[in-house]
PDB file of N, CA and C in Angstrom:
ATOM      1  N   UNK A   1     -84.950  42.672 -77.823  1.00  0.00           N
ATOM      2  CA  UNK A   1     -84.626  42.498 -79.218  1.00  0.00           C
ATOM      3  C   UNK A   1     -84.791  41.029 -79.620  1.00  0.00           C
ATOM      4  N   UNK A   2     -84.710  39.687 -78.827  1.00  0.00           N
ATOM      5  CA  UNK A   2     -84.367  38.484 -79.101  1.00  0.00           C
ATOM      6  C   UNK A   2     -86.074  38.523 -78.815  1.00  0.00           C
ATOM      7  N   UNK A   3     -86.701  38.899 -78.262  1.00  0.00           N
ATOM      8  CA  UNK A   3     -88.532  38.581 -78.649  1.00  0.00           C
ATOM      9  C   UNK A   3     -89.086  38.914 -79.877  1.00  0.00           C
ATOM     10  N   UNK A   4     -88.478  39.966 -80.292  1.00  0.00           N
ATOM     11  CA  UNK A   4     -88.560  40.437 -81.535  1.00  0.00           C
ATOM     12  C   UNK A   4     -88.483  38.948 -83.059  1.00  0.00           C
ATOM     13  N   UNK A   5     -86.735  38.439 -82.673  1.00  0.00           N
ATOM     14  CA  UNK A   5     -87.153  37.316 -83.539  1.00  0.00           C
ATOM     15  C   UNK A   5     -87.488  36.290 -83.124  1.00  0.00           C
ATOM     16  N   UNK A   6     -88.193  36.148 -82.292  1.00  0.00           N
ATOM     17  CA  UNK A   6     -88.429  34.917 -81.950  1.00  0.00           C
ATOM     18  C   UNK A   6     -89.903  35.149 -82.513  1.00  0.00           C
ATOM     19  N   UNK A   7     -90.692  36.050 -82.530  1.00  0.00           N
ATOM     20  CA  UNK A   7     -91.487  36.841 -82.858  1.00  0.00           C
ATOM     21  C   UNK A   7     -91.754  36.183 -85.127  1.00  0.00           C
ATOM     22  N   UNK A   8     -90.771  37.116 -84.891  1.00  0.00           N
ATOM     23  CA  UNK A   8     -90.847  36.497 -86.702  1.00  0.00           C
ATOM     24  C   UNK A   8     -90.442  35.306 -87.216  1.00  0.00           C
ATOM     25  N   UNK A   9     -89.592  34.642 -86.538  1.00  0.00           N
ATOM     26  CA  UNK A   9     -89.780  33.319 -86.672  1.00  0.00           C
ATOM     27  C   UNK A   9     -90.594  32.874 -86.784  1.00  0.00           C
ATOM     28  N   UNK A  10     -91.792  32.878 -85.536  1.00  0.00           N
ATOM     29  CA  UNK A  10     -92.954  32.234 -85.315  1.00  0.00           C
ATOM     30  C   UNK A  10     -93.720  32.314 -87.026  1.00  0.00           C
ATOM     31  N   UNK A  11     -93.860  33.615 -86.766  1.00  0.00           N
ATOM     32  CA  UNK A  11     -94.764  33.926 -88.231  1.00  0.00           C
ATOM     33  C   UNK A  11     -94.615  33.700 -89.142  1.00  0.00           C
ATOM     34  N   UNK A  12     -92.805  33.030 -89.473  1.00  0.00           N
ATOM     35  CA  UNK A  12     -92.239  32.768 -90.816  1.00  0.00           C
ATOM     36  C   UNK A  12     -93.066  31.521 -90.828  1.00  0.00           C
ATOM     37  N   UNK A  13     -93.084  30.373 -90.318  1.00  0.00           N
ATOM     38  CA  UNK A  13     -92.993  29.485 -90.187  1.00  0.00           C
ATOM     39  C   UNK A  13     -94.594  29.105 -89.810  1.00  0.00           C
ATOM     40  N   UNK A  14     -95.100  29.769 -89.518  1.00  0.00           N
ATOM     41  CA  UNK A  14     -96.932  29.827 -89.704  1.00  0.00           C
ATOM     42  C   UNK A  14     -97.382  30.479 -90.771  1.00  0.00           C
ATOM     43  N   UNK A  15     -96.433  31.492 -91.584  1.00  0.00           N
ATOM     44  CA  UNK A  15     -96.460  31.447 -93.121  1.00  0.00           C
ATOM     45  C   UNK A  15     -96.315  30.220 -93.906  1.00  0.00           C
ATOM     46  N   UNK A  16     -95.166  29.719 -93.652  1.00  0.00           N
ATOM     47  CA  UNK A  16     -94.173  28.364 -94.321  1.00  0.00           C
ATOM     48  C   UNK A  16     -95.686  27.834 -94.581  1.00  0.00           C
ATOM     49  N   UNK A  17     -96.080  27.132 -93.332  1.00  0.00           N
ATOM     50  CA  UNK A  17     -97.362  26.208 -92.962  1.00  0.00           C
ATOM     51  C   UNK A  17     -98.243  26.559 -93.998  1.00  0.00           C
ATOM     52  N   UNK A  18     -99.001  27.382 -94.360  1.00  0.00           N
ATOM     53  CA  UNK A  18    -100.034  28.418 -94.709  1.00  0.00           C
ATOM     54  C   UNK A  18    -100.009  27.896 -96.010  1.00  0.00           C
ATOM     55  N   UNK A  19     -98.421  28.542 -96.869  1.00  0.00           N
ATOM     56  CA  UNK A  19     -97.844  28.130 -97.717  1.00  0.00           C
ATOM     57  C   UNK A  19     -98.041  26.762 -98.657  1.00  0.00           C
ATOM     58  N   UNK A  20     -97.855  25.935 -97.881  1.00  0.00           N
ATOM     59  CA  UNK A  20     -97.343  24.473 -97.915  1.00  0.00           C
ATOM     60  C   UNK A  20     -98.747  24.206 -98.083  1.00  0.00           C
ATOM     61  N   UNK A  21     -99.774  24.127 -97.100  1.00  0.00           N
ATOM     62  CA  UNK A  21    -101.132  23.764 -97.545  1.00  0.00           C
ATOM     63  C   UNK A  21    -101.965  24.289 -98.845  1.00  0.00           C
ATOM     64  N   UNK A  22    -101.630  25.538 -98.880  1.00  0.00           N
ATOM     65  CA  UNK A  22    -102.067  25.895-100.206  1.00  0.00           C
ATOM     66  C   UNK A  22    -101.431  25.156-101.335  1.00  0.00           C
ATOM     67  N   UNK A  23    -100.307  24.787-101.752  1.00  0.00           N
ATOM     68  CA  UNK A  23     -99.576  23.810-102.533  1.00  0.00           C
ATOM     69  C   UNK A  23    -100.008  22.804-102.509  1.00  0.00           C
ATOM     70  N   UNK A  24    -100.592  22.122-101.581  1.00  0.00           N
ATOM     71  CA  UNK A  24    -101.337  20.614-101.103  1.00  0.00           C
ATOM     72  C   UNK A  24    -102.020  20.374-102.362  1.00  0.00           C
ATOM     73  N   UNK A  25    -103.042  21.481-102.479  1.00  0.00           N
ATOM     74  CA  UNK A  25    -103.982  21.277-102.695  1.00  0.00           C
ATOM     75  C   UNK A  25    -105.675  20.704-102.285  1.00  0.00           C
ATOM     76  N   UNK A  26    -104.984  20.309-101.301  1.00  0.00           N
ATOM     77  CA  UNK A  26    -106.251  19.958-100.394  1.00  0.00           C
ATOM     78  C   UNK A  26    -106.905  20.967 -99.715  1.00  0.00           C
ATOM     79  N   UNK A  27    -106.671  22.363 -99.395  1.00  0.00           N
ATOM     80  CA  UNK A  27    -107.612  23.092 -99.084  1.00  0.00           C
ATOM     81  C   UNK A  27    -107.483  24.191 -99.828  1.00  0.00           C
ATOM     82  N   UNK A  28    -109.335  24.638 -99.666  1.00  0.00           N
ATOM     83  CA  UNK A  28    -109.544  25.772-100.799  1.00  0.00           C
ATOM     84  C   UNK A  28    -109.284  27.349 -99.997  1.00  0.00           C
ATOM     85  N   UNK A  29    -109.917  27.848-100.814  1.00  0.00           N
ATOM     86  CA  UNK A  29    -109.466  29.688-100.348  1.00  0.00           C
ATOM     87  C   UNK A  29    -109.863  30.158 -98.826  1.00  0.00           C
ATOM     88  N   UNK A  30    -111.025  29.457 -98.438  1.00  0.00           N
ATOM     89  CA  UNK A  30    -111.740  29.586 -97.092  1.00  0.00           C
ATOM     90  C   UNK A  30    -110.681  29.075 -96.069  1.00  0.00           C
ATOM     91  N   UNK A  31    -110.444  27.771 -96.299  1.00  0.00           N
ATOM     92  CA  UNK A  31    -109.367  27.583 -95.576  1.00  0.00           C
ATOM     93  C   UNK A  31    -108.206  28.167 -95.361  1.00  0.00           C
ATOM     94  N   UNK A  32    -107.512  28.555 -96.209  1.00  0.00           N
ATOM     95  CA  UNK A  32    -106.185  28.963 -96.625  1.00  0.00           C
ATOM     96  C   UNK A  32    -106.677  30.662 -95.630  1.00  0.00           C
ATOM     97  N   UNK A  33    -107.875  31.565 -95.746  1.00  0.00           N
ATOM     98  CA  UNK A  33    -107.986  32.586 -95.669  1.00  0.00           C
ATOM     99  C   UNK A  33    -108.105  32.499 -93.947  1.00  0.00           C
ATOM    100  N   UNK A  34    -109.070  31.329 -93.333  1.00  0.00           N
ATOM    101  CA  UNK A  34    -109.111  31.320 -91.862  1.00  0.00           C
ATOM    102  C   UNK A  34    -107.818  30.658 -91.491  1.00  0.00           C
ATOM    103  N   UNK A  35    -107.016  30.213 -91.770  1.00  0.00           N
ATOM    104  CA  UNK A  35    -105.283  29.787 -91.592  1.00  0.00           C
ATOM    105  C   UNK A  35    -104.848  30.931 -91.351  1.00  0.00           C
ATOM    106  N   UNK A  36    -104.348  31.454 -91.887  1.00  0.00           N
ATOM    107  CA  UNK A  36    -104.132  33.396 -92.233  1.00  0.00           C
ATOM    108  C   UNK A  36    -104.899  34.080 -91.056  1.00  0.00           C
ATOM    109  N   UNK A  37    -106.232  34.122 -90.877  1.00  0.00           N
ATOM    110  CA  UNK A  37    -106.879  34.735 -89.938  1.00  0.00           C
ATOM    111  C   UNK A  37    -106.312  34.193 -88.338  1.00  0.00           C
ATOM    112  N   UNK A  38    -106.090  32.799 -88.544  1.00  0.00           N
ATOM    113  CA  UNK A  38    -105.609  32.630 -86.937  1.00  0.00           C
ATOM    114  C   UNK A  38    -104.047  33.039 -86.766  1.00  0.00           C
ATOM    115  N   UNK A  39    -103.407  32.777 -87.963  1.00  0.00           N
ATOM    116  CA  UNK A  39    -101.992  33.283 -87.669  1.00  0.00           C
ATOM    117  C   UNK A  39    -101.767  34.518 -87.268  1.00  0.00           C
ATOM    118  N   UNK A  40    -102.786  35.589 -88.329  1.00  0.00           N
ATOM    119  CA  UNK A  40    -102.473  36.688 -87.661  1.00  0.00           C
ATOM    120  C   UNK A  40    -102.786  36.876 -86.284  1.00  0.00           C
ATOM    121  N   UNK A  41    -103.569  36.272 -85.619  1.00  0.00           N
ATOM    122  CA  UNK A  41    -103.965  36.652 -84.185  1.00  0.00           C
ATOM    123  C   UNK A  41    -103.325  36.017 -83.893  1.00  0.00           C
ATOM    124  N   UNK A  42    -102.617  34.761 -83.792  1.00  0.00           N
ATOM    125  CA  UNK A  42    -101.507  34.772 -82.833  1.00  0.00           C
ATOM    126  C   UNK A  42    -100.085  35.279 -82.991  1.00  0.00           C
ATOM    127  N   UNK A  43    -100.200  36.071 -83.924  1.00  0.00           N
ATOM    128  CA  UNK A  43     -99.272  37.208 -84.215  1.00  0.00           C
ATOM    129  C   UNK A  43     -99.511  37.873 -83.269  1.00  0.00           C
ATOM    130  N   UNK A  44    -100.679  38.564 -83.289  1.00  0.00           N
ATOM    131  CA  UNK A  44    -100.630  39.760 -82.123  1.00  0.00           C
ATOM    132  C   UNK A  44    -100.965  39.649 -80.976  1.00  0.00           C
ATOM    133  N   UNK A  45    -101.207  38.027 -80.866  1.00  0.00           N
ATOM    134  CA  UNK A  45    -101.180  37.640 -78.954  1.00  0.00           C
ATOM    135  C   UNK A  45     -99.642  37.638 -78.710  1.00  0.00           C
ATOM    136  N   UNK A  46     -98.692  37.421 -79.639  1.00  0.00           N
ATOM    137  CA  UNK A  46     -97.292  37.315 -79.391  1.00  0.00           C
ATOM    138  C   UNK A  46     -97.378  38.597 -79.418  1.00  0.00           C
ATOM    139  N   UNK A  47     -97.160  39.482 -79.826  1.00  0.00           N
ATOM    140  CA  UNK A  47     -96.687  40.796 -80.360  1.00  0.00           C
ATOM    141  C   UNK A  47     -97.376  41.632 -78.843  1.00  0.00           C
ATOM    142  N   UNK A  48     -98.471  41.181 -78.369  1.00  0.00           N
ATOM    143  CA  UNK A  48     -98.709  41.899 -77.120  1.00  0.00           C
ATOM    144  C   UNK A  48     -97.837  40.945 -75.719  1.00  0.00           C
ATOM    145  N   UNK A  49     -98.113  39.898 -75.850  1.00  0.00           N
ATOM    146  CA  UNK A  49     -96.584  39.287 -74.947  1.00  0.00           C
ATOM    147  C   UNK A  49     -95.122  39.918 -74.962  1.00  0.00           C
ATOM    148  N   UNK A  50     -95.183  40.100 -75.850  1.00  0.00           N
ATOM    149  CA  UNK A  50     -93.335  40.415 -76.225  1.00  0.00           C
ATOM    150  C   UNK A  50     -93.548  41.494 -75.900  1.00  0.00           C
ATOM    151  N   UNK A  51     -94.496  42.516 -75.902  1.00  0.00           N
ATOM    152  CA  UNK A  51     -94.146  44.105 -75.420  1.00  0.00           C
ATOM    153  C   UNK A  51     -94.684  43.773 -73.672  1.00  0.00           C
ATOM    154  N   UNK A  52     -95.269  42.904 -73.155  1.00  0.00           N
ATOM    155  CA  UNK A  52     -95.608  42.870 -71.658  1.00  0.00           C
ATOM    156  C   UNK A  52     -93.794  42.783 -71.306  1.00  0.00           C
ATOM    157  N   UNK A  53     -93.222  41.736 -71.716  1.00  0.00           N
ATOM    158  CA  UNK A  53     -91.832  41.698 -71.644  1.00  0.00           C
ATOM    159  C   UNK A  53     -90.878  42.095 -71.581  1.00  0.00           C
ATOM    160  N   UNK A  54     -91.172  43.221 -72.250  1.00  0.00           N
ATOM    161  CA  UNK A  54     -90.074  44.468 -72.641  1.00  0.00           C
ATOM    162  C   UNK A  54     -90.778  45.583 -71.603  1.00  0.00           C
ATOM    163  N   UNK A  55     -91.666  45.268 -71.605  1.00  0.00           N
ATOM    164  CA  UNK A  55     -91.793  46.947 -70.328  1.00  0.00           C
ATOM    165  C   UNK A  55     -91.103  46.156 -68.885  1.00  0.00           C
ATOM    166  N   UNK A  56     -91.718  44.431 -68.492  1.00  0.00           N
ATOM    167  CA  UNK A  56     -91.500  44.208 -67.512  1.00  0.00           C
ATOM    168  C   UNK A  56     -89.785  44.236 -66.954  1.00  0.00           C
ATOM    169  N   UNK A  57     -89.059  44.024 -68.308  1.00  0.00           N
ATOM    170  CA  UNK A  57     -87.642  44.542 -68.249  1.00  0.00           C
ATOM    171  C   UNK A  57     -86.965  45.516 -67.839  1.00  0.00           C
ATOM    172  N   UNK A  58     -87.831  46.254 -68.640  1.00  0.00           N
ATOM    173  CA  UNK A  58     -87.346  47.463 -68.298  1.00  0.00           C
ATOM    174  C   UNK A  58     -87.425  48.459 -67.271  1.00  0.00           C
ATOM    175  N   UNK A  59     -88.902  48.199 -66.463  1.00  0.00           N
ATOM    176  CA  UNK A  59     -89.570  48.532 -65.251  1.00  0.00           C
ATOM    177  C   UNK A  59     -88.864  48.254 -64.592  1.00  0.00           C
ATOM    178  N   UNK A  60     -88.337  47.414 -64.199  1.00  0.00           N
ATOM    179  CA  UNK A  60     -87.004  46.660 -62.800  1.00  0.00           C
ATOM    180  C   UNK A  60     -85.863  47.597 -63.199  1.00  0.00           C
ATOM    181  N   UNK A  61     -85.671  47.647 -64.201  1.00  0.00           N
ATOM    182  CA  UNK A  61     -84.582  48.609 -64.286  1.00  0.00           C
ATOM    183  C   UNK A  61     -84.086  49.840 -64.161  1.00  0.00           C
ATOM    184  N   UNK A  62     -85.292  50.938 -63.961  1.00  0.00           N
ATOM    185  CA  UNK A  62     -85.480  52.314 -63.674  1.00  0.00           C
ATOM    186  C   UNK A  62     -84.855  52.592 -62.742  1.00  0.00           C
ATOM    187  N   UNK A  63     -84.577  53.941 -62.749  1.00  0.00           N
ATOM    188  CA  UNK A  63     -83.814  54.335 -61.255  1.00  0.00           C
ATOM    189  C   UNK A  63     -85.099  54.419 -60.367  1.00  0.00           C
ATOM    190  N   UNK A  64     -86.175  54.723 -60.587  1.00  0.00           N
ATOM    191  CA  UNK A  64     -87.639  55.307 -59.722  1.00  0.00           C
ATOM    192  C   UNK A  64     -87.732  53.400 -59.548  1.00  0.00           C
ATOM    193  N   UNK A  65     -87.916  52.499 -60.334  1.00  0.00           N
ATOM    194  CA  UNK A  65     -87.784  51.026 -59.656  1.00  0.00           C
ATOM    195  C   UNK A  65     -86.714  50.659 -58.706  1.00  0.00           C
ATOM    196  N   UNK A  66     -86.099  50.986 -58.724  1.00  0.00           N
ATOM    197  CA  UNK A  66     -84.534  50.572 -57.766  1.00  0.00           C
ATOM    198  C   UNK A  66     -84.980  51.289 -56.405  1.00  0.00           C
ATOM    199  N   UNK A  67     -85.055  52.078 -56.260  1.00  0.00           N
ATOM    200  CA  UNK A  67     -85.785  53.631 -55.350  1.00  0.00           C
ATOM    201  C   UNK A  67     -86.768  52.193 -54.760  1.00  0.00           C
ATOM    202  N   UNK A  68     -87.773  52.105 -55.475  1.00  0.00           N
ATOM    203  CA  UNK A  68     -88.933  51.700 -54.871  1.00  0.00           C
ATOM    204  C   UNK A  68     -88.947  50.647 -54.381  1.00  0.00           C
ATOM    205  N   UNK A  69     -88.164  49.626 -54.788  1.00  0.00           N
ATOM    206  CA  UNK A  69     -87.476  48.038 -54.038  1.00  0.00           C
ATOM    207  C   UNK A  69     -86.974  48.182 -53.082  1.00  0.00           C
ATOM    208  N   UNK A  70     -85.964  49.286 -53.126  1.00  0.00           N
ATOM    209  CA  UNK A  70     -85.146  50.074 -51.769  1.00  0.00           C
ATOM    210  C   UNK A  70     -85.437  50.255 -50.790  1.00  0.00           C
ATOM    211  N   UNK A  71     -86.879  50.783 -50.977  1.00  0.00           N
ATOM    212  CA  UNK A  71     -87.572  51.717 -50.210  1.00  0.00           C
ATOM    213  C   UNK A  71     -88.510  50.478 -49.486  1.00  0.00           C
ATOM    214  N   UNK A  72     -89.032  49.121 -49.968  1.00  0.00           N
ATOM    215  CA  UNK A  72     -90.115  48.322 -49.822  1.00  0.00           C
ATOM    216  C   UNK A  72     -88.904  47.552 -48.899  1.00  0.00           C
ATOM    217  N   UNK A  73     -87.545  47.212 -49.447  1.00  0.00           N
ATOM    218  CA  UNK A  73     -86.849  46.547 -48.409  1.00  0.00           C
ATOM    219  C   UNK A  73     -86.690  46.880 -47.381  1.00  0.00           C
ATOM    220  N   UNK A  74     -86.545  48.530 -47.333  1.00  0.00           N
ATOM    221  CA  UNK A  74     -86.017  49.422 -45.344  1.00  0.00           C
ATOM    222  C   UNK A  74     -87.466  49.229 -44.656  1.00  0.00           C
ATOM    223  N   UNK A  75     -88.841  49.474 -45.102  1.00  0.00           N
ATOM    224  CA  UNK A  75     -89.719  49.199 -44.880  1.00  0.00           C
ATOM    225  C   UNK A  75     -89.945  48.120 -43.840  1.00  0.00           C
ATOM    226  N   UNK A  76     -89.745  46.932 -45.292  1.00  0.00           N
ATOM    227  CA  UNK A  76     -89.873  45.527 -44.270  1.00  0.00           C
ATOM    228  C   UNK A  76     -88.657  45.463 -42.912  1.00  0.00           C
ATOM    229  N   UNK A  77     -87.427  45.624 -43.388  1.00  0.00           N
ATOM    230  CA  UNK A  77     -86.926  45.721 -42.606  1.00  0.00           C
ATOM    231  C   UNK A  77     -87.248  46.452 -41.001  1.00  0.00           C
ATOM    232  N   UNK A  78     -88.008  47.433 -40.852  1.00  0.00           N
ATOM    233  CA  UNK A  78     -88.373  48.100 -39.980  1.00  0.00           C
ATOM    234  C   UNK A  78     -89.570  47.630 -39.309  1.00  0.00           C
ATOM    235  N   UNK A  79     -90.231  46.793 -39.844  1.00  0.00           N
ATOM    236  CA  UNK A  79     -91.369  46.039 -39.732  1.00  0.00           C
ATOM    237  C   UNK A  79     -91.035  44.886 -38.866  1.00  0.00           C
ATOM    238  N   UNK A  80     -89.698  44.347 -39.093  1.00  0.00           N
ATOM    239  CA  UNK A  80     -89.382  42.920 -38.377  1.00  0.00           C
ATOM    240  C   UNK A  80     -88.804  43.612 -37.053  1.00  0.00           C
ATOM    241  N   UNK A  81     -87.655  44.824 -37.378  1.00  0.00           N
ATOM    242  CA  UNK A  81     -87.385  45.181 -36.124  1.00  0.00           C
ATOM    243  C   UNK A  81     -88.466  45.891 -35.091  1.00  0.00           C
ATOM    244  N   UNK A  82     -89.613  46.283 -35.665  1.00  0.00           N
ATOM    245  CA  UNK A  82     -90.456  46.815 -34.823  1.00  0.00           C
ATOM    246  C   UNK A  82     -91.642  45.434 -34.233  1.00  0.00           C
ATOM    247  N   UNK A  83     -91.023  44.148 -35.105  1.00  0.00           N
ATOM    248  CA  UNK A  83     -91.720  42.958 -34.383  1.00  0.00           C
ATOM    249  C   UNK A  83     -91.206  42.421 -33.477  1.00  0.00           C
ATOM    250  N   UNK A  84     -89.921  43.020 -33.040  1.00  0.00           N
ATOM    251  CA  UNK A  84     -89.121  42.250 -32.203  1.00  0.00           C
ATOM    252  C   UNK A  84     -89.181  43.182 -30.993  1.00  0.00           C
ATOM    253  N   UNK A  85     -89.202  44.676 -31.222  1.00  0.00           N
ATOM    254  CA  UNK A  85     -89.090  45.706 -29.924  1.00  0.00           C
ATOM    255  C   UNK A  85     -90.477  45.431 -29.901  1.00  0.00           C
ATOM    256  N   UNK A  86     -91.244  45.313 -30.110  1.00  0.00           N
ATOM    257  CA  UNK A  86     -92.797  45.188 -29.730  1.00  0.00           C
ATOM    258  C   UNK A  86     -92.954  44.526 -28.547  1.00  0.00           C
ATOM    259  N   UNK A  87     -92.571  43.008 -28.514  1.00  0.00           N
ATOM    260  CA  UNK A  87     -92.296  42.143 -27.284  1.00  0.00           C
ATOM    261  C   UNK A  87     -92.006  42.489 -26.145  1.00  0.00           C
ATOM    262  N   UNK A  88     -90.548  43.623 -26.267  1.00  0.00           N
ATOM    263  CA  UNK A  88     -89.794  43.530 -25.358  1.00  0.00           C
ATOM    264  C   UNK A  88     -90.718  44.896 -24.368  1.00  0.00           C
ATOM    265  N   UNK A  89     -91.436  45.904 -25.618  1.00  0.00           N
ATOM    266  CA  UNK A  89     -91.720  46.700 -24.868  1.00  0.00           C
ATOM    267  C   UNK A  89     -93.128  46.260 -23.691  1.00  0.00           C
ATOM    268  N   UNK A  90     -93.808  45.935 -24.449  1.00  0.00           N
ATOM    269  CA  UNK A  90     -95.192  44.979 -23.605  1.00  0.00           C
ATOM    270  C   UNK A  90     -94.335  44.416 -22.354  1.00  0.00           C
ATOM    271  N   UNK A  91     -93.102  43.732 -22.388  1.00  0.00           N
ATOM    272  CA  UNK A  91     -92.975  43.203 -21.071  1.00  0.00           C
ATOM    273  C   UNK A  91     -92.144  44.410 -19.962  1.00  0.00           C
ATOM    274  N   UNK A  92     -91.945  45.036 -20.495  1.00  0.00           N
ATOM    275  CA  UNK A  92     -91.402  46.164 -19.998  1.00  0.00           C
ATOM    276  C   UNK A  92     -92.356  47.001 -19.249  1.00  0.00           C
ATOM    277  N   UNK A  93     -93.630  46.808 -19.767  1.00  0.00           N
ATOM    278  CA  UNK A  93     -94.391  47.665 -19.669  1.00  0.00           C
ATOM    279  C   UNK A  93     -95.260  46.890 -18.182  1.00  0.00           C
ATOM    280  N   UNK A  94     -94.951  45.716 -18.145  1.00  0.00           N
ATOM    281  CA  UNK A  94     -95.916  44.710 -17.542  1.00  0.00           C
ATOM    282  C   UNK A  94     -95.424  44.300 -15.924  1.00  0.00           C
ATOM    283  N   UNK A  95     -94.212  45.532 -16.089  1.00  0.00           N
ATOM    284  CA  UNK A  95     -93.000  45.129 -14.724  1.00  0.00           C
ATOM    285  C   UNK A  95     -93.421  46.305 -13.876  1.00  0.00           C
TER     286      UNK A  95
END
């Protein structure tokens, strides 16, 4: 929710900008129109950030994510203990 305004903030305020130059007077419609054209795209480079964000949130949070961290920790875990009986069995084996 807090990407959200951080989100429209941005845009208020690259409006504001937009705004303000057109009042200048120093730039004409072309300008004022490619101002506008880049804001909106970095509107929706934000707007696709902020949803990478919100899934990546929420992904960690699943019960099927919890499961699967779970599952990657007993894993490793079994991995170190099978690095350690590994040793012992080779010398076991070597007697």
């Amino acid at each position: 929710m807090q990407g959200w305004l951080i989100l429209a903030i941005i845009a208020l305020v690259i409006w504001g900008l937009a705004q303000r130059r057109r009042r200048s007077g120093g730039s004409d419609d072309s300008q004022a129109r490619q101002a506008l054209i880049e804001a909106e795209r970095e509107r929706d480079e934000l707007r696709e950030r902020v949803q990478v964000l919100e899934r990546i949130v929420t992904d960690e949070n699943t019960p099927d994510a919890k499961k699967t961290k779970q599952l990657a920790q007993e894993i490793e875990s079994l991995r170190r203990e099978e690095g350690r009986g590994h040793g012992k069995n080779t010398e076991d084996m070597s007697e």
